[in-house]
N, C-alpha and C. Protein backbone atom coordinates (compact mmCIF):
# COMPACT_ATOMS: atom_id res chain seq x y z
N UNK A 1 0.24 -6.79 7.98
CA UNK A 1 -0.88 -6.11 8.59
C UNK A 1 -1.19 -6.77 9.93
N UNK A 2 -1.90 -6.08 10.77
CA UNK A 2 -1.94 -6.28 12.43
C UNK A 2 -3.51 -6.73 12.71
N UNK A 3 -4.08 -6.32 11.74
CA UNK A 3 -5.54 -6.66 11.94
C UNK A 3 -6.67 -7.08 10.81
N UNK A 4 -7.18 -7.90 10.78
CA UNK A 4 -8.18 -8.49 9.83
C UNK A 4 -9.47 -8.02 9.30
N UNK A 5 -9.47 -6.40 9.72
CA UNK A 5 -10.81 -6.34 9.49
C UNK A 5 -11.02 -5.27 8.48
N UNK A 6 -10.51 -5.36 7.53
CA UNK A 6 -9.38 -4.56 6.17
C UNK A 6 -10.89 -4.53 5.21
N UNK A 7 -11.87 -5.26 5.41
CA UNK A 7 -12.58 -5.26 4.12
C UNK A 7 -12.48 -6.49 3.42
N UNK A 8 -12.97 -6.67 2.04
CA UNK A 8 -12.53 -7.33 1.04
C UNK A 8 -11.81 -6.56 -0.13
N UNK A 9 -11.18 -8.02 -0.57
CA UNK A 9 -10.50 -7.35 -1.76
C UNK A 9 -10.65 -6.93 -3.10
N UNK A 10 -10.84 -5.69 -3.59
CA UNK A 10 -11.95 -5.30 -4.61
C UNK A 10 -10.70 -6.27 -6.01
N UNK A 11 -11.88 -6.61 -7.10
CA UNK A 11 -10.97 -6.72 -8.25
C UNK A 11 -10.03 -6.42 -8.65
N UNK A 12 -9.59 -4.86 -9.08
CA UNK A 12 -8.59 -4.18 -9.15
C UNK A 12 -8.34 -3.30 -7.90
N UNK A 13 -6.96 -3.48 -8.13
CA UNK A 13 -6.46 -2.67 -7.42
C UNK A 13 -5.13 -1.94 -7.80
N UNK A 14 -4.66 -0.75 -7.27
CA UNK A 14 -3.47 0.12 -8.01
C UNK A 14 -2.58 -0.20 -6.63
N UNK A 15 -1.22 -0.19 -7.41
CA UNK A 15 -0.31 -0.72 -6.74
C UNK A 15 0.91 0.25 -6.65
N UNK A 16 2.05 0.71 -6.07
CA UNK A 16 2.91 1.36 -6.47
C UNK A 16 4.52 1.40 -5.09
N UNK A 17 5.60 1.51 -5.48
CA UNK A 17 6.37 1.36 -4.51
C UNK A 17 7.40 2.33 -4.17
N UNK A 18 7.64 3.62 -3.08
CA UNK A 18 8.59 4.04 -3.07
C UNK A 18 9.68 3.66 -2.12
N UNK A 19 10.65 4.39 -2.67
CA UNK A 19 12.46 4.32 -1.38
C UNK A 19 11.70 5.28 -0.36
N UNK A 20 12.56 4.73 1.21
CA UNK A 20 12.20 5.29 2.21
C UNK A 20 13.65 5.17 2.79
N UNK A 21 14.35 5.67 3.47
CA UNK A 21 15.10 6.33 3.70
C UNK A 21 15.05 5.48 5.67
N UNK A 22 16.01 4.61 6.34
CA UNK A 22 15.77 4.18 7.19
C UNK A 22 17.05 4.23 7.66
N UNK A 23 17.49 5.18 8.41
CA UNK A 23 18.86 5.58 9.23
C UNK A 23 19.75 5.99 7.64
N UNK A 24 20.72 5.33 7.72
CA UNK A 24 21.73 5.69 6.17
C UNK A 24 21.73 4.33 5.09
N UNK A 25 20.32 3.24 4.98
CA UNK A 25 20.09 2.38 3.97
C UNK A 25 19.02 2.62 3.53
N UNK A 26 18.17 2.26 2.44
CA UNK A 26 17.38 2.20 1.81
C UNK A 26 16.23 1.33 1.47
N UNK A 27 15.37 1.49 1.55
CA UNK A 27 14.27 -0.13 1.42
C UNK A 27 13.09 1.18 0.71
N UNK A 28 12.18 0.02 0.52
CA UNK A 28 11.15 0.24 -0.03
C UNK A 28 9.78 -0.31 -0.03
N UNK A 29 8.92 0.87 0.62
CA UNK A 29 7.36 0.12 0.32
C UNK A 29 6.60 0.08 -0.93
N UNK A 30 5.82 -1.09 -0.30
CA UNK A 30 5.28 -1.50 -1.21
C UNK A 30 3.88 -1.07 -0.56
N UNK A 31 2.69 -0.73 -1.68
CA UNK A 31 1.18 -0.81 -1.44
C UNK A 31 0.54 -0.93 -2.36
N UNK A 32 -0.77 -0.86 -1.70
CA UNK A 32 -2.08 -1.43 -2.74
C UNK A 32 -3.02 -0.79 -2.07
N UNK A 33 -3.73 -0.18 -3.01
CA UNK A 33 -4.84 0.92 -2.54
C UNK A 33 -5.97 0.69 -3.24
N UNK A 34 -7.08 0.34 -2.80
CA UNK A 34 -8.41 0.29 -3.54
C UNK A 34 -8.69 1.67 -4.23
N UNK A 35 -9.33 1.49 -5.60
CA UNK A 35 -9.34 2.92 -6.08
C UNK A 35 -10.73 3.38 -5.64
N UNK A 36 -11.87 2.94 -5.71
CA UNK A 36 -12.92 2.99 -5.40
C UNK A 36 -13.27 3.76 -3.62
N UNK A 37 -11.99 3.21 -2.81
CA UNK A 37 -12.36 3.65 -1.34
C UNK A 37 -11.34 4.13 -0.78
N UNK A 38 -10.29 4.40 -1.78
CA UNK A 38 -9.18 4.81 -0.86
C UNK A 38 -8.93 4.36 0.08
N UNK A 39 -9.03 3.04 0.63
CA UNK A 39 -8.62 2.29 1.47
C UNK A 39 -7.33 1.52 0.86
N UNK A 40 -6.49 1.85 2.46
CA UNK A 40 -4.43 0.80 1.77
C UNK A 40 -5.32 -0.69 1.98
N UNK A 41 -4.31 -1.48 1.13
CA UNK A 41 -5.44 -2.86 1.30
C UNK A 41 -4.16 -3.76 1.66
N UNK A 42 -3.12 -3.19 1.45
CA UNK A 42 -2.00 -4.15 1.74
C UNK A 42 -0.67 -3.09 2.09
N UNK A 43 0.33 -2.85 2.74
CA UNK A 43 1.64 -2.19 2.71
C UNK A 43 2.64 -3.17 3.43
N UNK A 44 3.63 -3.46 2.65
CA UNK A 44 4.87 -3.74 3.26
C UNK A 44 6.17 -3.95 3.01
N UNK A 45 7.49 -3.03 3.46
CA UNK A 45 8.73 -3.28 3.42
C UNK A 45 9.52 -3.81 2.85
N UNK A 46 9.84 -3.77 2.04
CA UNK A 46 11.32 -4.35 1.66
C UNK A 46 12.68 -4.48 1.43
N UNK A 47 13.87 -4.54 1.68
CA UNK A 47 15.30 -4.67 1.76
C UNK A 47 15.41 -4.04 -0.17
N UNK A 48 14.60 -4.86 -0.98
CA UNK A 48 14.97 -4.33 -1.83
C UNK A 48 13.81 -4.54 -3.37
N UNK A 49 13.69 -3.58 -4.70
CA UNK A 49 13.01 -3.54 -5.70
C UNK A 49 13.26 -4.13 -6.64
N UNK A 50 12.48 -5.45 -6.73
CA UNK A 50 12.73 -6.48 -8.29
C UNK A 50 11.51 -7.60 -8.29
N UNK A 51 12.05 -8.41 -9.49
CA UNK A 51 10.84 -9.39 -9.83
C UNK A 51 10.69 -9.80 -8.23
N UNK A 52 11.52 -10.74 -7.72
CA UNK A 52 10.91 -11.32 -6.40
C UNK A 52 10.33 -10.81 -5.59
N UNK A 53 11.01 -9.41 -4.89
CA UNK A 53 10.15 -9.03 -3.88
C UNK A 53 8.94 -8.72 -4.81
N UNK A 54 8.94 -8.14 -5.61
CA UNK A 54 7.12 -7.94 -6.41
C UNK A 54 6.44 -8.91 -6.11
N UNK A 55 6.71 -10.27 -6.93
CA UNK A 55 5.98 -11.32 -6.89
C UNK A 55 5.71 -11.88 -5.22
N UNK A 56 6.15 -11.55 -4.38
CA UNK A 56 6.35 -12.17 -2.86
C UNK A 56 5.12 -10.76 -1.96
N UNK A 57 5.10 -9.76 -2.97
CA UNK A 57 4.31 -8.85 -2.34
C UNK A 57 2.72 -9.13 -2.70
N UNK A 58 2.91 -9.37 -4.11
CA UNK A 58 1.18 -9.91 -4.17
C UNK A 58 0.86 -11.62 -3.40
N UNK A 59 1.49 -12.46 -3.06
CA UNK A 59 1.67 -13.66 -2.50
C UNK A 59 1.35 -13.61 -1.61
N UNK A 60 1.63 -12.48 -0.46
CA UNK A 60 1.24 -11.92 0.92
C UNK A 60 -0.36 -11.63 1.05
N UNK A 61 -0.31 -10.57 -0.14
CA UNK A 61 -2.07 -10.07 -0.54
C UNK A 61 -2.92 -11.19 -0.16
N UNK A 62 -2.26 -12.17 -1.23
CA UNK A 62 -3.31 -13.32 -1.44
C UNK A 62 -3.46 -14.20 -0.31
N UNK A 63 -2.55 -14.42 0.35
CA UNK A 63 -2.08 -14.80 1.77
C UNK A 63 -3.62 -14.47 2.71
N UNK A 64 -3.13 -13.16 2.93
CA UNK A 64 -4.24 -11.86 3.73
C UNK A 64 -5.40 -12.25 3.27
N UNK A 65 -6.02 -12.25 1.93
CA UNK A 65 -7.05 -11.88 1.89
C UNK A 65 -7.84 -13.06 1.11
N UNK A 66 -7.04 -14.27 0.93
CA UNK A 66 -7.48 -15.50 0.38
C UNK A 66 -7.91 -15.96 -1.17
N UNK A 67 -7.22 -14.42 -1.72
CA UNK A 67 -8.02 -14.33 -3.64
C UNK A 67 -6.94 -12.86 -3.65
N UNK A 68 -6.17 -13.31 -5.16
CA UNK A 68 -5.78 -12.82 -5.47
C UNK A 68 -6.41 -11.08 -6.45
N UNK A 69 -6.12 -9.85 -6.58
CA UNK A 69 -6.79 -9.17 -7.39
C UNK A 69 -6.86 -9.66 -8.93
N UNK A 70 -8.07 -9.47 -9.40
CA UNK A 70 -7.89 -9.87 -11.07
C UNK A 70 -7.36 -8.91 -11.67
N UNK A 71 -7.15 -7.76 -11.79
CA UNK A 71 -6.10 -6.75 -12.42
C UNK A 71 -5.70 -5.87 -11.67
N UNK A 72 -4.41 -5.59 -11.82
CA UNK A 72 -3.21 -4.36 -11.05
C UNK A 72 -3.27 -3.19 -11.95
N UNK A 73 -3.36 -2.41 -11.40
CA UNK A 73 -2.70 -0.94 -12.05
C UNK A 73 -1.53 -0.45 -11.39
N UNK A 74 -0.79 -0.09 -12.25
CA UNK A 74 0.59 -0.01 -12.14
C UNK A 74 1.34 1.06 -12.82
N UNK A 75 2.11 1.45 -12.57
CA UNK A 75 3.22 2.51 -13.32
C UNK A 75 4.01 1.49 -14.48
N UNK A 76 4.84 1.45 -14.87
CA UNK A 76 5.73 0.59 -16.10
C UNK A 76 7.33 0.16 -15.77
N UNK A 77 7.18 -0.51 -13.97
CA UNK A 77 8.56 -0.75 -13.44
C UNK A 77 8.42 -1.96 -14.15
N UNK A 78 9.58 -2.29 -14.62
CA UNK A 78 9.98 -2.96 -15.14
C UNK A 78 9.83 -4.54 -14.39
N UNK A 79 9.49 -4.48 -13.23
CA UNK A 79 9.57 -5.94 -11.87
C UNK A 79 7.79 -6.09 -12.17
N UNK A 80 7.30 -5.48 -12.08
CA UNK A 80 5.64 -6.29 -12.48
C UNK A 80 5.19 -7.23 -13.39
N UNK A 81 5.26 -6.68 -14.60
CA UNK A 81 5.30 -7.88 -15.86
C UNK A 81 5.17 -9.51 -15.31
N UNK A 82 6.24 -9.18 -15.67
CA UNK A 82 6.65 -10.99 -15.00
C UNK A 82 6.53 -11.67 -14.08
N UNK A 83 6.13 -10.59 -12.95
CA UNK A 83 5.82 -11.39 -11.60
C UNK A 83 3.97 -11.47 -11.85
N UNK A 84 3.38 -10.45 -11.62
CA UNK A 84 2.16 -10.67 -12.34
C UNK A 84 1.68 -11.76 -12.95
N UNK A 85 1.96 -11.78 -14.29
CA UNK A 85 1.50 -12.84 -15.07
C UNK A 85 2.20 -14.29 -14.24
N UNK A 86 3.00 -14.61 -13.85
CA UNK A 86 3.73 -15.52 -13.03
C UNK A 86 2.30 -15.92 -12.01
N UNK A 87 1.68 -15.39 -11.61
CA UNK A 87 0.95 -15.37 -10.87
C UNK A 87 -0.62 -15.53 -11.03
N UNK A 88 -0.77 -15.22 -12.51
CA UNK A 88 -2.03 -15.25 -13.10
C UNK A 88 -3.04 -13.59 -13.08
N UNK A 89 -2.10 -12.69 -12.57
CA UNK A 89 -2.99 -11.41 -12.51
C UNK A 89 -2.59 -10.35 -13.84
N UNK A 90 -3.63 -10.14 -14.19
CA UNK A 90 -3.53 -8.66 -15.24
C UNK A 90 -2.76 -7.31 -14.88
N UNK A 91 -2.05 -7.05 -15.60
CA UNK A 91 -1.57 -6.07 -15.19
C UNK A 91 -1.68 -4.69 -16.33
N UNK A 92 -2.08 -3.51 -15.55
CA UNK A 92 -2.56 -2.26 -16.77
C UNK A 92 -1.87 -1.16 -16.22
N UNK A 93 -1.19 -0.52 -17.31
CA UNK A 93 -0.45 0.29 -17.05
C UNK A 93 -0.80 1.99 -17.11
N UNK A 94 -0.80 2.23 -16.13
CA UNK A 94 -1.24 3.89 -15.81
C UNK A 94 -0.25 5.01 -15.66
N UNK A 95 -0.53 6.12 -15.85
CA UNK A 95 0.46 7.11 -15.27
C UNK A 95 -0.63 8.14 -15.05
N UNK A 96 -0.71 8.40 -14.05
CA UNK A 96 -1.68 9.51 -13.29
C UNK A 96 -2.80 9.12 -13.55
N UNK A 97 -3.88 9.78 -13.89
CA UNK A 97 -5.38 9.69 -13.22
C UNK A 97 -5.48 8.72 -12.00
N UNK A 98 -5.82 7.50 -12.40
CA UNK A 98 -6.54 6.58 -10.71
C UNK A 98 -5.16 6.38 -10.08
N UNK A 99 -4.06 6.22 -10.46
CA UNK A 99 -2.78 6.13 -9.96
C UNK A 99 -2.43 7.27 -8.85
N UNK A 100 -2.87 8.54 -9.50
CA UNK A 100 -2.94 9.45 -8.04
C UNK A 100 -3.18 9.48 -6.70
N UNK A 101 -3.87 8.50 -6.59
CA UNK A 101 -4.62 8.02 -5.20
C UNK A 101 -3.28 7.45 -4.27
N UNK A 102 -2.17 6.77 -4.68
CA UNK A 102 -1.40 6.06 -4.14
C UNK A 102 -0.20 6.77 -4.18
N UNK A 103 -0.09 7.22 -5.01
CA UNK A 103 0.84 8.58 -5.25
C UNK A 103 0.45 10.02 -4.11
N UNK A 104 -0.49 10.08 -4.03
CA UNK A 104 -1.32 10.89 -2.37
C UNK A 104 -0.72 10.03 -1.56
N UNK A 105 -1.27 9.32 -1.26
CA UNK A 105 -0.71 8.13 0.08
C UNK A 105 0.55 8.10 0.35
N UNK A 106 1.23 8.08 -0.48
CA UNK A 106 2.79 8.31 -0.29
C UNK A 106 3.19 9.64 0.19
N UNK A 107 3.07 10.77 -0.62
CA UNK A 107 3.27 12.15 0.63
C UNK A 107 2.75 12.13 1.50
N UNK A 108 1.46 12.01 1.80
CA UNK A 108 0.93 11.50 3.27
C UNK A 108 1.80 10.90 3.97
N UNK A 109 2.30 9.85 3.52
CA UNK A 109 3.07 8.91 4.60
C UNK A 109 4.56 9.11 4.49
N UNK A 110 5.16 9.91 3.37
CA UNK A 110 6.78 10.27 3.82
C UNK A 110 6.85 11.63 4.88
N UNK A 111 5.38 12.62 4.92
CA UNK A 111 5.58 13.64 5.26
C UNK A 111 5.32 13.51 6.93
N UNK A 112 4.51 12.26 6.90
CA UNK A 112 4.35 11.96 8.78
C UNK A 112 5.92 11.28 9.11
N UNK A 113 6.33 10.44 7.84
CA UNK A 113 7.62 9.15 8.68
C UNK A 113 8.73 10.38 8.81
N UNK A 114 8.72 11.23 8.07
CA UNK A 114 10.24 12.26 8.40
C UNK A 114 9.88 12.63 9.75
N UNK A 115 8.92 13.38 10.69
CA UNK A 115 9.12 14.04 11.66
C UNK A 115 8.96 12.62 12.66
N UNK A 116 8.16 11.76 12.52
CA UNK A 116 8.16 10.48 13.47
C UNK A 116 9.47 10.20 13.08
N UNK A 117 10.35 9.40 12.57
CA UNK A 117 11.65 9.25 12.63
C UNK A 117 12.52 10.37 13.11
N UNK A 118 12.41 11.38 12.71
CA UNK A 118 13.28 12.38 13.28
C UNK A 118 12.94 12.64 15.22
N UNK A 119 11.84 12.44 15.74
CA UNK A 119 11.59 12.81 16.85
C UNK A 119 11.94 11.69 17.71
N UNK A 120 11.34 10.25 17.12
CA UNK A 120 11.25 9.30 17.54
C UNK A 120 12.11 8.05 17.38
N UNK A 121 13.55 8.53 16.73
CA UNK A 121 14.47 7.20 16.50
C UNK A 121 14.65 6.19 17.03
N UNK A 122 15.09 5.15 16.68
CA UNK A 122 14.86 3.20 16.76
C UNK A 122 15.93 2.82 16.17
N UNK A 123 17.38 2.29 16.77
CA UNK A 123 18.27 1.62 16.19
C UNK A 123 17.76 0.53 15.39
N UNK A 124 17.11 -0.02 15.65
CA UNK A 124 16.29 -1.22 14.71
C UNK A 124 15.39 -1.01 13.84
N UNK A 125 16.22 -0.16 13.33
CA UNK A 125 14.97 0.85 12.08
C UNK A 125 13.93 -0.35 10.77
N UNK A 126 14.43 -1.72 10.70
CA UNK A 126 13.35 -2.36 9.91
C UNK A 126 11.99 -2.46 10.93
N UNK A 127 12.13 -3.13 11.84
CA UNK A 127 10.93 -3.86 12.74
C UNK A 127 10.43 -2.52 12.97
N UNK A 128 11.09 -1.25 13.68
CA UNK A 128 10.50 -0.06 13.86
C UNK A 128 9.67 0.40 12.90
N UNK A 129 9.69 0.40 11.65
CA UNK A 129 9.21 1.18 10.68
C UNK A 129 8.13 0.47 9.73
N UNK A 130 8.27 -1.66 10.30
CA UNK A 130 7.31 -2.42 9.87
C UNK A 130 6.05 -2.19 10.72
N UNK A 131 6.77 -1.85 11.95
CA UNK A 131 5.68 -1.52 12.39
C UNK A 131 4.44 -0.17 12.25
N UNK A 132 5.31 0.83 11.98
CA UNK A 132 5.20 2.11 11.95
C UNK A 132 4.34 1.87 10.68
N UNK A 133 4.82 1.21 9.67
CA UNK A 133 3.36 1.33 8.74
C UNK A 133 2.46 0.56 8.77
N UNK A 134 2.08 -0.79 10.09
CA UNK A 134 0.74 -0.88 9.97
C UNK A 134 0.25 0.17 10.82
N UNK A 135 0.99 0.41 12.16
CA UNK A 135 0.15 1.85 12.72
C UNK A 135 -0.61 3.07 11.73
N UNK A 136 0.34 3.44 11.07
CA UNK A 136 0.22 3.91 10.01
C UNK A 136 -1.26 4.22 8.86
N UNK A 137 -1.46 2.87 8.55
CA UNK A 137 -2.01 2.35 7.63
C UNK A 137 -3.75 1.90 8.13
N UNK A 138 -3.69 2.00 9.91
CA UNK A 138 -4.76 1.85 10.74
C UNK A 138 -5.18 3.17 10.14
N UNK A 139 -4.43 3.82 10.85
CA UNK A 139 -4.59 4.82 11.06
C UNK A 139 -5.56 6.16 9.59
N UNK A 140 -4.87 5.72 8.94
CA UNK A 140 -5.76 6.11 7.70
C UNK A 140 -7.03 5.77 7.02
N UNK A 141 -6.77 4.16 7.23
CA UNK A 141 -8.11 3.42 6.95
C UNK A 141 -9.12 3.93 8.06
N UNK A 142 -8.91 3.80 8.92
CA UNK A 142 -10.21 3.81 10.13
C UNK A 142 -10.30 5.27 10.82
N UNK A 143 -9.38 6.20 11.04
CA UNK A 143 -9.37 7.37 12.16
C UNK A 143 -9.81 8.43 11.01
N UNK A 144 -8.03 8.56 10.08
CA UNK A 144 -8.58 9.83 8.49
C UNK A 144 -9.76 10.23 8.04
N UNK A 145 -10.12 11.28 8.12
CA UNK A 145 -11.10 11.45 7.14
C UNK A 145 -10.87 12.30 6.12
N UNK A 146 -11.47 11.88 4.84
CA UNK A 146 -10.93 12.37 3.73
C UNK A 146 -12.12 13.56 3.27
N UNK A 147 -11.83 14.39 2.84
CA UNK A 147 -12.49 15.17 2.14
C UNK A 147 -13.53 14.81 0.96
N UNK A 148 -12.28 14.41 0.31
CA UNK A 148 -12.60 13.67 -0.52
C UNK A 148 -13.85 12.54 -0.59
N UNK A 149 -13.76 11.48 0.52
CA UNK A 149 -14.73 10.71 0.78
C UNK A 149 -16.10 11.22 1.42
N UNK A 150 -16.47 12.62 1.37
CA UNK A 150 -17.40 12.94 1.93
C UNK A 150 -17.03 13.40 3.80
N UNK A 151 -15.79 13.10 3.76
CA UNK A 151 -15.76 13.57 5.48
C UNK A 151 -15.47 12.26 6.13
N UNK A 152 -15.78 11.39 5.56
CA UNK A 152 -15.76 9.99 6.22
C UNK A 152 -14.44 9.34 5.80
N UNK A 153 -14.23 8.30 6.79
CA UNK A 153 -12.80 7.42 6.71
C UNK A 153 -12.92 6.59 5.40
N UNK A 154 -11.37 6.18 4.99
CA UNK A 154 -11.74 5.24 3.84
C UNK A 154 -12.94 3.87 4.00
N UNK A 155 -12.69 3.41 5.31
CA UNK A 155 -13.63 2.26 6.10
C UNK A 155 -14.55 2.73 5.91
N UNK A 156 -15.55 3.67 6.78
CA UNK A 156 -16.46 4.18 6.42
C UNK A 156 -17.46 4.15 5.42
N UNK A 157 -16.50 4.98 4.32
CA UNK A 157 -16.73 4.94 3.15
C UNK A 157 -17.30 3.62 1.95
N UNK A 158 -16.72 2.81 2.75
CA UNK A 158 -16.75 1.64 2.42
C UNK A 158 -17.82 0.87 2.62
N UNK A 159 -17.73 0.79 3.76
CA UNK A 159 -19.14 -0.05 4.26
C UNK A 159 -20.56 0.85 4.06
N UNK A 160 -20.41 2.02 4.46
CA UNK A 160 -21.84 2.80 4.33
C UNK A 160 -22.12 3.24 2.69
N UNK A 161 -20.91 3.22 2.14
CA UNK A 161 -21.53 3.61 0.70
C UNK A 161 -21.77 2.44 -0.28
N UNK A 162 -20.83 2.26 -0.37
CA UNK A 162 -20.13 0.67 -1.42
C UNK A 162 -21.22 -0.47 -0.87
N UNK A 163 -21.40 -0.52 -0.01
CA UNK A 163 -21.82 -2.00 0.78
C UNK A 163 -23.50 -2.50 1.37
């Protein structure tokens, strides 16, 4: 992330990771979405999906935001478990309801990266596209407004309701 002014980090948080498609290899993001504000609280990249990068993705969190979440919600990949508890965080396993929220976020963000990649190509498609999702990820937190949230940005939302 590019900027510090993200909020705090709520207790739980839902987590989830898809393949993204970067020239003709494959990587995968990673995020963390407050369920409460629909705010991304963390997104970033990886070469590849297993215990380490998992465990190296909440490490970052904690990094960022100085306190780890006390419980994850999660789908049932098989790489959480163990990195999780490795770490001291709860992990609860969901499939749809609050999980939707991040599962949104993701068509949101494959349906902008296809025409930005397609218009806008970058032989250096990692750094291009690390970057591309904190732009990204500003961009939702602070500019978006959600319907959902009353009209207001996830930020917004945040501070004027929650806070």
């Amino acid at each position: 992330m590019l900027w510090k002014n993200n909020g705090d980090l709520p207790d739980i948080v839902v987590v989830d990771e898809t393949k993204i498609k970067l020239g003709s290899q494959f990587h995968y993001l990673y995020a963390a979405i407050c369920p409460s504000t629909r705010r991304i609280l963390y997104a970033r990249v990886y070469p590849n999906r297993n215990y380490l990068t998992t465990k190296s993705f909440f490490i970052d969190i904690h990094r960022y935001y100085g306190k780890k979440p006390r419980i994850v919600i999660a789908d049932g990949g098989t790489w959480y478990p163990d990195a999780l508890q490795r770490l001291g965080i709860r992990l609860k396993i969901v499939s749809g309801d609050i999980k939707n929220y991040i599962e949104r976020w993701y068509k949101t963000f494959k349906g902008r990266i296809k025409a930005f990649d397609k218009y806008f190509p970058h032989k250096e498609k990692y750094n291009h596209i690390k970057y591309w999702v904190n732009a990204f990820v500003f961009y939702y937190n602070f500019i978006r407004r959600h319907i959902s949230l009353w009209n207001k940005t996830p930020m917004e939302y945040h501070k004027e309701v929650l806070n």
